[in-house]
N, C-alpha and C. Protein backbone atom coordinates (compact mmCIF):
# COMPACT_ATOMS: atom_id res chain seq x y z
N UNK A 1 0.85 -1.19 0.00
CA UNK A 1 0.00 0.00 0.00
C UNK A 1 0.88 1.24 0.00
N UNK A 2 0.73 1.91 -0.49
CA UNK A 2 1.47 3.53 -0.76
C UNK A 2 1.48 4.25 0.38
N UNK A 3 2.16 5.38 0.64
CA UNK A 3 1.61 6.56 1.65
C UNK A 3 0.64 6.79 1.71
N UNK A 4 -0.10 7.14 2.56
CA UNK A 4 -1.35 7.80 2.27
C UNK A 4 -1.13 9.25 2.07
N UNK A 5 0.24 9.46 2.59
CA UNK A 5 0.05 10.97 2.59
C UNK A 5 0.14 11.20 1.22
N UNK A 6 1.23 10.59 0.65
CA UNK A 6 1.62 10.78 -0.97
C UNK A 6 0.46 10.68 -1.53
N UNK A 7 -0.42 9.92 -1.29
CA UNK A 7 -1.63 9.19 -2.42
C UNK A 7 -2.56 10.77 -2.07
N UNK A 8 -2.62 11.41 -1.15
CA UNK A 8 -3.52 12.56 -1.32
C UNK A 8 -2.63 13.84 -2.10
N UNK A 9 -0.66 14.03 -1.58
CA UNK A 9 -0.67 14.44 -2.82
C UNK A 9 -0.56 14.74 -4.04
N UNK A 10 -0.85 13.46 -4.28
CA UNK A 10 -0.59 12.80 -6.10
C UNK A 10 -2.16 13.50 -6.39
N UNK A 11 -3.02 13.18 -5.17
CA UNK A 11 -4.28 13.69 -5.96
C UNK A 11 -4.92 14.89 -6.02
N UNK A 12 -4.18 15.66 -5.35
CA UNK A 12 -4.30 17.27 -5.18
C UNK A 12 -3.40 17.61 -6.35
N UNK A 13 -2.72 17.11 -6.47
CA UNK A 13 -2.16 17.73 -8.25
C UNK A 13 -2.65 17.00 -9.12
N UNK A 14 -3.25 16.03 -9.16
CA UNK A 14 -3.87 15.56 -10.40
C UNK A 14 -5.31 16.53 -10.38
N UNK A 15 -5.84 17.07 -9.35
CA UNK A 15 -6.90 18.17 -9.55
C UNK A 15 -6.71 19.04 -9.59
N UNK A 16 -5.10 19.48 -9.71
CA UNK A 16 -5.27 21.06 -10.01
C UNK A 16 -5.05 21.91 -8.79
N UNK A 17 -5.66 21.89 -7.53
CA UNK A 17 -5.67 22.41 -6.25
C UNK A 17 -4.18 23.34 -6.12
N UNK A 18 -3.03 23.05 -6.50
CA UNK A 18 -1.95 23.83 -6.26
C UNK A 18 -2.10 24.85 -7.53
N UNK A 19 -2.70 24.53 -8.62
CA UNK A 19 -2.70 25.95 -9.60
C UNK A 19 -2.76 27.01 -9.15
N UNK A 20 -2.71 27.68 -10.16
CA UNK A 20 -2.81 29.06 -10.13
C UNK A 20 -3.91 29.60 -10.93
N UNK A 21 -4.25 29.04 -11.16
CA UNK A 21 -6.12 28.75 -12.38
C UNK A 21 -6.54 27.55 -12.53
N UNK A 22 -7.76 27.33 -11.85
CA UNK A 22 -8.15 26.15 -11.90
C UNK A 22 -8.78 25.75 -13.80
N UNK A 23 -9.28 27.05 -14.33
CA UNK A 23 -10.09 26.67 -15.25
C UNK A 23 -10.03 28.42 -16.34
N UNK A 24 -10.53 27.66 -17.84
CA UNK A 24 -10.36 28.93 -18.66
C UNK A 24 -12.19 29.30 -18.95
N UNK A 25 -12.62 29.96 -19.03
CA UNK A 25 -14.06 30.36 -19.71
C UNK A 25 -13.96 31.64 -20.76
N UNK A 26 -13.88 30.93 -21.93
CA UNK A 26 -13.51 32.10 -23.05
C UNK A 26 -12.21 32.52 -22.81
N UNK A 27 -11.45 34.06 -22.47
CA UNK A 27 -10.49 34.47 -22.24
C UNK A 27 -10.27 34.49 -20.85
N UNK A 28 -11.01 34.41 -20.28
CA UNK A 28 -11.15 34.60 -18.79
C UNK A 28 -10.62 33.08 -18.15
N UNK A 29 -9.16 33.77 -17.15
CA UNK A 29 -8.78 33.06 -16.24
C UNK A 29 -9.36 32.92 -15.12
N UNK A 30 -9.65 31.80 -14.23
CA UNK A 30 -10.23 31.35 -13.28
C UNK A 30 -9.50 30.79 -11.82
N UNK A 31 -8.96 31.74 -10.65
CA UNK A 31 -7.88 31.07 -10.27
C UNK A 31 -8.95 30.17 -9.42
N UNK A 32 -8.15 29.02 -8.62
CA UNK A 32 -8.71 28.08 -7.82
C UNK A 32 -9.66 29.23 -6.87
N UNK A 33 -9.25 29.72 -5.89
CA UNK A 33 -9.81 30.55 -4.86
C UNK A 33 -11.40 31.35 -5.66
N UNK A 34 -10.79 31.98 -6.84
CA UNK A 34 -12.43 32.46 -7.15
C UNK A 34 -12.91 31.33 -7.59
N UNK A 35 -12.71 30.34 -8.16
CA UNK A 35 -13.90 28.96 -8.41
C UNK A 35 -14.89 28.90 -7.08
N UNK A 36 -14.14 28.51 -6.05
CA UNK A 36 -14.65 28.09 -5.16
C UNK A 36 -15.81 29.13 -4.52
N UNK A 37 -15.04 30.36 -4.40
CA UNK A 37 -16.07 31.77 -4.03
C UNK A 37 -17.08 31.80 -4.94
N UNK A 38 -17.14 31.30 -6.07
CA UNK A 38 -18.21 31.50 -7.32
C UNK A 38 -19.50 30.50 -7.22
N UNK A 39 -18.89 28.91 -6.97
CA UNK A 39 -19.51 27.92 -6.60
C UNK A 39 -20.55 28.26 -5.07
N UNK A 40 -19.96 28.67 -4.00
CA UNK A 40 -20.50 28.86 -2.98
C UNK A 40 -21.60 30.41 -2.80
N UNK A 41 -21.43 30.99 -3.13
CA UNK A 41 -21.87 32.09 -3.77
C UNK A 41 -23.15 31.46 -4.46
N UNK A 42 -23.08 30.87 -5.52
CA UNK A 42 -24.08 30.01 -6.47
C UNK A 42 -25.29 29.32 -5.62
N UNK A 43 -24.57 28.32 -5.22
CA UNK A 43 -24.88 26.58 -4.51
C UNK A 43 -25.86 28.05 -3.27
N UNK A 44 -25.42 29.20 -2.23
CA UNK A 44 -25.84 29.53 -1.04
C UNK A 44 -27.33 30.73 -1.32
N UNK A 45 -27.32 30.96 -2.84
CA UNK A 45 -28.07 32.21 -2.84
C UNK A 45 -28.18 33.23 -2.08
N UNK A 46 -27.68 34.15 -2.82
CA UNK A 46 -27.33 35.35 -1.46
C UNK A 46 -27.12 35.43 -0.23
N UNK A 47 -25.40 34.68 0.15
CA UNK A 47 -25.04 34.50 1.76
C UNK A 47 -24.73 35.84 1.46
N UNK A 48 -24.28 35.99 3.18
CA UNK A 48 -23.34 37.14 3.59
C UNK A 48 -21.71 37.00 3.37
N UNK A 49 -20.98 37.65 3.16
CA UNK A 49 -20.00 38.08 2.93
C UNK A 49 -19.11 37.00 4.40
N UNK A 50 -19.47 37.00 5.08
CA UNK A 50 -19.07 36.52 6.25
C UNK A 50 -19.41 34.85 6.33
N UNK A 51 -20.51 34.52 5.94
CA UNK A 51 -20.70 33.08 5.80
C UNK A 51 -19.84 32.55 4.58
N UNK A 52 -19.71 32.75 3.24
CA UNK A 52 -19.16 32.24 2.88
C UNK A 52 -17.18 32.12 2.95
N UNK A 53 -17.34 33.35 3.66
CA UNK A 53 -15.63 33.28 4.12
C UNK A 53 -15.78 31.52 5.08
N UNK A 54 -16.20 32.11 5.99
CA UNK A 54 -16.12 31.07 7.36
C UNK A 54 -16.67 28.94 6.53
N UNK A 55 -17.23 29.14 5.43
CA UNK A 55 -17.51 27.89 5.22
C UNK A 55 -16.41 28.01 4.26
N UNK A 56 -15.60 28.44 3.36
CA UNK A 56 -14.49 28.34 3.05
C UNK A 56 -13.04 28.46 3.97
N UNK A 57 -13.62 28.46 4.89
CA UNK A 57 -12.28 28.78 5.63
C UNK A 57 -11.04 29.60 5.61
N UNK A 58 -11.70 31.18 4.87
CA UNK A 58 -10.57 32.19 4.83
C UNK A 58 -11.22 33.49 5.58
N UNK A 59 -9.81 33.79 6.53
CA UNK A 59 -10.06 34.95 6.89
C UNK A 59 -11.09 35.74 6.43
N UNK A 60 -11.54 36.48 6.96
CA UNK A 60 -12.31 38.01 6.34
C UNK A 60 -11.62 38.60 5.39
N UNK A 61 -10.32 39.26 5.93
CA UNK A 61 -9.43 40.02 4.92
C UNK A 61 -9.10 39.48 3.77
N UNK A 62 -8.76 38.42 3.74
CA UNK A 62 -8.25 37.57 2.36
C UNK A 62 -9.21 37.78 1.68
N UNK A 63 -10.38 37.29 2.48
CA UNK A 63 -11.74 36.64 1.72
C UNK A 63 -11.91 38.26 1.29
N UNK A 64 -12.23 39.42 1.64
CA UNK A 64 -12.81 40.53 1.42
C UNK A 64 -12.03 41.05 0.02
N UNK A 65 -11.20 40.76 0.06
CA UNK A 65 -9.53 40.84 -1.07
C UNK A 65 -10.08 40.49 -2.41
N UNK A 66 -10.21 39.09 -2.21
CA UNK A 66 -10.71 37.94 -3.51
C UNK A 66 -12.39 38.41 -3.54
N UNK A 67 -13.14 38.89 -2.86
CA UNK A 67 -14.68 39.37 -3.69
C UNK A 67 -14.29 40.47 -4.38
N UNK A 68 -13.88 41.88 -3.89
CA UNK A 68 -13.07 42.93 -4.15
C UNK A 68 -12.75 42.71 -5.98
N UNK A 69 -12.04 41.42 -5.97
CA UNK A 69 -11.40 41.44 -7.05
C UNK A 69 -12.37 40.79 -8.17
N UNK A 70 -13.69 39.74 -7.73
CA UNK A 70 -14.91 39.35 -8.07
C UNK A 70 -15.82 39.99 -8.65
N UNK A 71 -15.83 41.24 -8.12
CA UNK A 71 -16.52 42.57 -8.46
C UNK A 71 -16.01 43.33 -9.32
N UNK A 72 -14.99 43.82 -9.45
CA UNK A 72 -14.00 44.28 -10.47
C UNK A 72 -14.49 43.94 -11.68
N UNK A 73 -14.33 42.27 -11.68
CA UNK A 73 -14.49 41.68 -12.31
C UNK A 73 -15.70 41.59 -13.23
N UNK A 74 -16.74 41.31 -12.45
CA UNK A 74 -18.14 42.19 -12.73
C UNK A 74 -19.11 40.57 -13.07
N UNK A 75 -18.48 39.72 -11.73
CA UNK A 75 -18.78 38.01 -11.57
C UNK A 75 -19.86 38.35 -10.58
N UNK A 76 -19.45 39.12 -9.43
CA UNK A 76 -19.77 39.46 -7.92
C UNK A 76 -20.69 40.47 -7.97
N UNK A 77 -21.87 40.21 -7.06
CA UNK A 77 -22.31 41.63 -6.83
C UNK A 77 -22.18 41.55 -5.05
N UNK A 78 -22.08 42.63 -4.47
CA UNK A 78 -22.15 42.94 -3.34
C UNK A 78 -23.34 44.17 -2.67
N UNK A 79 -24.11 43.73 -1.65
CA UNK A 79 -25.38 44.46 -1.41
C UNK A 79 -25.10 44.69 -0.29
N UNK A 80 -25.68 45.72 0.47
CA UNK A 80 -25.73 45.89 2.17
C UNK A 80 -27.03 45.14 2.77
N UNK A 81 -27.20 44.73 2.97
CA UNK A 81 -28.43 43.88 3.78
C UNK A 81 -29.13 44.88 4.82
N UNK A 82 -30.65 44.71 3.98
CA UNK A 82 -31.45 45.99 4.40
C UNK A 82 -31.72 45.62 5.75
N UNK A 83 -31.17 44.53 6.46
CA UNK A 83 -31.71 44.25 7.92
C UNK A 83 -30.75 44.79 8.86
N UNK A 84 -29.25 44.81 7.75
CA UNK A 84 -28.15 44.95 9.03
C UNK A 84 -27.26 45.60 7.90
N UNK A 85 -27.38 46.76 8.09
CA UNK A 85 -26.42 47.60 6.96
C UNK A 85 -24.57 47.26 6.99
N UNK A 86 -24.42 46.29 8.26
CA UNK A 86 -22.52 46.29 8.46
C UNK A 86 -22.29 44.97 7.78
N UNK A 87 -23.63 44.15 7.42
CA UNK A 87 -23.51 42.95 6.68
C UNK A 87 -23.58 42.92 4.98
N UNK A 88 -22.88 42.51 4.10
CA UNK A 88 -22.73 42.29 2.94
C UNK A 88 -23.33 41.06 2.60
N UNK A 89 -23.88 41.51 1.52
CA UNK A 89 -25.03 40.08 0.70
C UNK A 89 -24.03 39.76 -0.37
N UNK A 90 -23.87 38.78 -1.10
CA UNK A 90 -22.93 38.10 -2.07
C UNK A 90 -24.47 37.53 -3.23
N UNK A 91 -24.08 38.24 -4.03
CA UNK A 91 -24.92 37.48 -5.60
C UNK A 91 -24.06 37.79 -6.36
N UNK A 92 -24.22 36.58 -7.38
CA UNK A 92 -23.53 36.42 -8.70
C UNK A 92 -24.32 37.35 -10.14
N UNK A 93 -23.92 38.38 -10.44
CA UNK A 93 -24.01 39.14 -11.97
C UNK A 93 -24.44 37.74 -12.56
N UNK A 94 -24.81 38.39 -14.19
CA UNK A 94 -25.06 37.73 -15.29
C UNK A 94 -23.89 36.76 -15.31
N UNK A 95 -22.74 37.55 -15.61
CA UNK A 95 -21.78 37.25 -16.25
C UNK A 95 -21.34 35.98 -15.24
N UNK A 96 -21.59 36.20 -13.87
CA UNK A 96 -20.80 35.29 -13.12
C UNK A 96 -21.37 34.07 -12.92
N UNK A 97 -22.48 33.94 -13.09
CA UNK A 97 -23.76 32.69 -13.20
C UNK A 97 -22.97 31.99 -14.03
N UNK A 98 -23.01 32.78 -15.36
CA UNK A 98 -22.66 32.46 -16.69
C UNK A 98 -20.68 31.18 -16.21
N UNK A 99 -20.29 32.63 -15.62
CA UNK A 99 -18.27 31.53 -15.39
C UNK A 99 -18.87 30.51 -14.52
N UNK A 100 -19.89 30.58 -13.30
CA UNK A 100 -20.16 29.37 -12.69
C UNK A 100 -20.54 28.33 -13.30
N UNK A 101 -21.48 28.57 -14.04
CA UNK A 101 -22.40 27.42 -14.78
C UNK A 101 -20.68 26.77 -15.54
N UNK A 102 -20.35 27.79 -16.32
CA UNK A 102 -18.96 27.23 -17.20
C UNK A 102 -18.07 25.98 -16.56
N UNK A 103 -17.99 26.63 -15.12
CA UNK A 103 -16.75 25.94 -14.57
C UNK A 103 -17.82 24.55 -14.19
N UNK A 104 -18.62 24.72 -13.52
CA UNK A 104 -19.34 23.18 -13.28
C UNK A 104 -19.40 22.70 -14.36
N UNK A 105 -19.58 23.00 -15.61
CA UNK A 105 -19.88 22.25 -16.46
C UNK A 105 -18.24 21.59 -16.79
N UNK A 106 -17.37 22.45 -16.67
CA UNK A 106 -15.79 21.46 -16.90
C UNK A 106 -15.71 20.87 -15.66
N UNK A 107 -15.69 20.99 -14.78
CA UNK A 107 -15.22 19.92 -13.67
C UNK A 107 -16.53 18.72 -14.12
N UNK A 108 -18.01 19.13 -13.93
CA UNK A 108 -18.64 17.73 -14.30
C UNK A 108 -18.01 16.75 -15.49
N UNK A 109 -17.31 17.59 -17.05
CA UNK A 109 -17.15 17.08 -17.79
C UNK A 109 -15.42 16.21 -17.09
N UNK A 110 -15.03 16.70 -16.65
CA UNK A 110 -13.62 16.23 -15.70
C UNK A 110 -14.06 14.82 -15.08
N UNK A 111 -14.91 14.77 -14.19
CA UNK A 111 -15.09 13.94 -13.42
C UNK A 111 -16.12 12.44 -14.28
N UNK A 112 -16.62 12.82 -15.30
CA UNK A 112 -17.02 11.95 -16.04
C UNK A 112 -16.15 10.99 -16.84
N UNK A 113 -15.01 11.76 -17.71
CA UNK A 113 -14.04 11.54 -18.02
C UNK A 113 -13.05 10.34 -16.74
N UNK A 114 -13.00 10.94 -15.61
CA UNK A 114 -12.51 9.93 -14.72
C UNK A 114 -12.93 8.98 -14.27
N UNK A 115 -14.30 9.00 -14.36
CA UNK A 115 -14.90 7.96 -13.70
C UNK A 115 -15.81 6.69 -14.93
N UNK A 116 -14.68 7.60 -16.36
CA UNK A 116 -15.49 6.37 -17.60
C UNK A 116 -14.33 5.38 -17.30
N UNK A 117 -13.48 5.21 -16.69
CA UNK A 117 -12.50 4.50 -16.68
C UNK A 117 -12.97 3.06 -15.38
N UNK A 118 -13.41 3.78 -15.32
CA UNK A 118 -13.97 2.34 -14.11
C UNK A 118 -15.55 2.05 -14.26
N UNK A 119 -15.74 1.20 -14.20
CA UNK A 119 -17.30 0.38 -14.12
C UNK A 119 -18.23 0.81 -12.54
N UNK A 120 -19.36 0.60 -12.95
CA UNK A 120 -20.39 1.17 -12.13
C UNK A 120 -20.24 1.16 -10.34
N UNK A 121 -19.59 -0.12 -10.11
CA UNK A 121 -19.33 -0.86 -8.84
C UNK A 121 -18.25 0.06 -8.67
N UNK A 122 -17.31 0.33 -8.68
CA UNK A 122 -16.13 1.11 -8.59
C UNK A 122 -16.27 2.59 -8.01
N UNK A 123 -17.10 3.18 -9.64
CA UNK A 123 -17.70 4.40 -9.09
C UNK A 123 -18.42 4.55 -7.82
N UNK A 124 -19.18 4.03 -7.55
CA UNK A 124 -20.33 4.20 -6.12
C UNK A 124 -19.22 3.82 -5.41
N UNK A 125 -17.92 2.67 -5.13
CA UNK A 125 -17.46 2.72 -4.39
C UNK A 125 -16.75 3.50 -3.64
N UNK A 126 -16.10 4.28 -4.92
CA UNK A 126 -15.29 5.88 -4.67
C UNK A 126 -15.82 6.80 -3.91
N UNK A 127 -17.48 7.29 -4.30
CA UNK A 127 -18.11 7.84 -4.21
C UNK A 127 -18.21 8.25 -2.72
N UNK A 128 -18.88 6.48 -2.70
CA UNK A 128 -18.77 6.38 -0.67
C UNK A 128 -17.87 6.01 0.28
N UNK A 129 -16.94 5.84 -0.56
CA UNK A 129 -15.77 6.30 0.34
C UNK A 129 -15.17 7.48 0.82
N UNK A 130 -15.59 8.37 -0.38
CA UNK A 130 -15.61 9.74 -0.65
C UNK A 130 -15.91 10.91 0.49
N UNK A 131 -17.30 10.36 0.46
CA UNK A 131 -18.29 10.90 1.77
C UNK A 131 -17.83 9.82 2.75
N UNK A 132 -17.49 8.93 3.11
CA UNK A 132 -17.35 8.97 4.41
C UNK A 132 -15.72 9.07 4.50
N UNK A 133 -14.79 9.53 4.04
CA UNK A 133 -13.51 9.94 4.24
C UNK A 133 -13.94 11.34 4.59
N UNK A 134 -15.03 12.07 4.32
CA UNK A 134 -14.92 13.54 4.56
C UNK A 134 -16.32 14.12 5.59
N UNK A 135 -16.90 12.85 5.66
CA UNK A 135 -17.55 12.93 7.15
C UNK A 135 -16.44 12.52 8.35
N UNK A 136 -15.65 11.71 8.21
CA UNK A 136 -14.78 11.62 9.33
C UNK A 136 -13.38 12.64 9.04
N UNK A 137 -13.73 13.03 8.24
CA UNK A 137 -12.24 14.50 8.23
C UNK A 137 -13.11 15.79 9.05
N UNK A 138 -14.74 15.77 8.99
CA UNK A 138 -15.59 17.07 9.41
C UNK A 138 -15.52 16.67 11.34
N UNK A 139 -15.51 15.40 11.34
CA UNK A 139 -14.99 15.09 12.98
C UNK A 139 -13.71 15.12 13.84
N UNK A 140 -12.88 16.03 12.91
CA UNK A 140 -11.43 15.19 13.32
C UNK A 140 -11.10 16.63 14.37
N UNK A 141 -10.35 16.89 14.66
CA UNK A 141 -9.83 18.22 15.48
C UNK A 141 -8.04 18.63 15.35
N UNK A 142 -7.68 17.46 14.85
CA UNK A 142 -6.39 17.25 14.74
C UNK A 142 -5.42 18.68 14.19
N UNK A 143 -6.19 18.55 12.43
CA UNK A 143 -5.71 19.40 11.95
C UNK A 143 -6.50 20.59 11.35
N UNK A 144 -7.22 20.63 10.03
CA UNK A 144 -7.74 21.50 9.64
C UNK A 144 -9.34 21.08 9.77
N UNK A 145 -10.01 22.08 10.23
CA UNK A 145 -11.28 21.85 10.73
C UNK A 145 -11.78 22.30 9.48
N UNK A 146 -12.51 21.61 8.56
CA UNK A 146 -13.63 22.14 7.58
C UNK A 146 -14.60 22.54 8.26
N UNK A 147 -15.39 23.68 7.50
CA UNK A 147 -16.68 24.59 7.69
C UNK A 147 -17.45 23.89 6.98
N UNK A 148 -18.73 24.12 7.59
CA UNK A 148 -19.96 23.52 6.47
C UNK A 148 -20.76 24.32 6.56
């Protein structure tokens, strides 16, 4: 049997995770960090600025940095929340629906591609191993605590 440590990171570079762009949409570069802000953003319908930091697990500042640059961009919209004016609402523009939808649609086409390589039994096995490797990583305390 291999490392385990190695075997996770053979597979963090076979996904990309250390890039510096996870993905292209038209001319538009996509680094890893805004995928993920784009996806959650998407998947949460108008969180706060503050929830999706904390379920990504970046600071405020970082996180405030990378929307900042979302918006620029003209992916991000940012609202004051008519309940609590010190809170920021997070929605995705046209355009940014548009890079989200893009990028799910390459990672789905990614993960199809990986998983034509193995037969049905295989897949589900991955799958649930998958989820329960990352239900018992959401229990652990050891090292990095995921947000949900």
């Amino acid at each position: 049997m291999e490392n385990t440590r190695e075997l996770f990171q053979m597979m963090t570079r076979r996904f990309g995770f250390l890039n510096k762009n996870c993905c292209s949409v038209g001319s538009v570069e996509i680094s890893v960090v805004h995928s993920h802000i784009l996806y959650e953003i998407d998947k949460n319908k108008n969180p706060s600025i503050q929830q999706v930091a904390e379920t990504l697990g970046i600071d405020i500042t970082t996180f405030s940095r990378q929307v900042q640059s979302l918006v620029k961009q003209g992916f991000v919209k940012k609202t004051p929340d008519p309940s609590d004016r010190r809170v920021s609402i997070l929605s995705l523009t046209t355009e940014g629906k548009f890079i989200a939808s893009a990028i799910d649609s390459q990672m789905n086409q990614y993960l199809e591609q990986v998983f034509s390589h193995l037969n049905e039994f295989e897949k589900e096995t991955i799958i649930r191993s998958i989820e329960l490797l990352s239900s018992a990583m959401e229990k652990t305390t050891y090292c990095c605590q995921p947000f949900l």
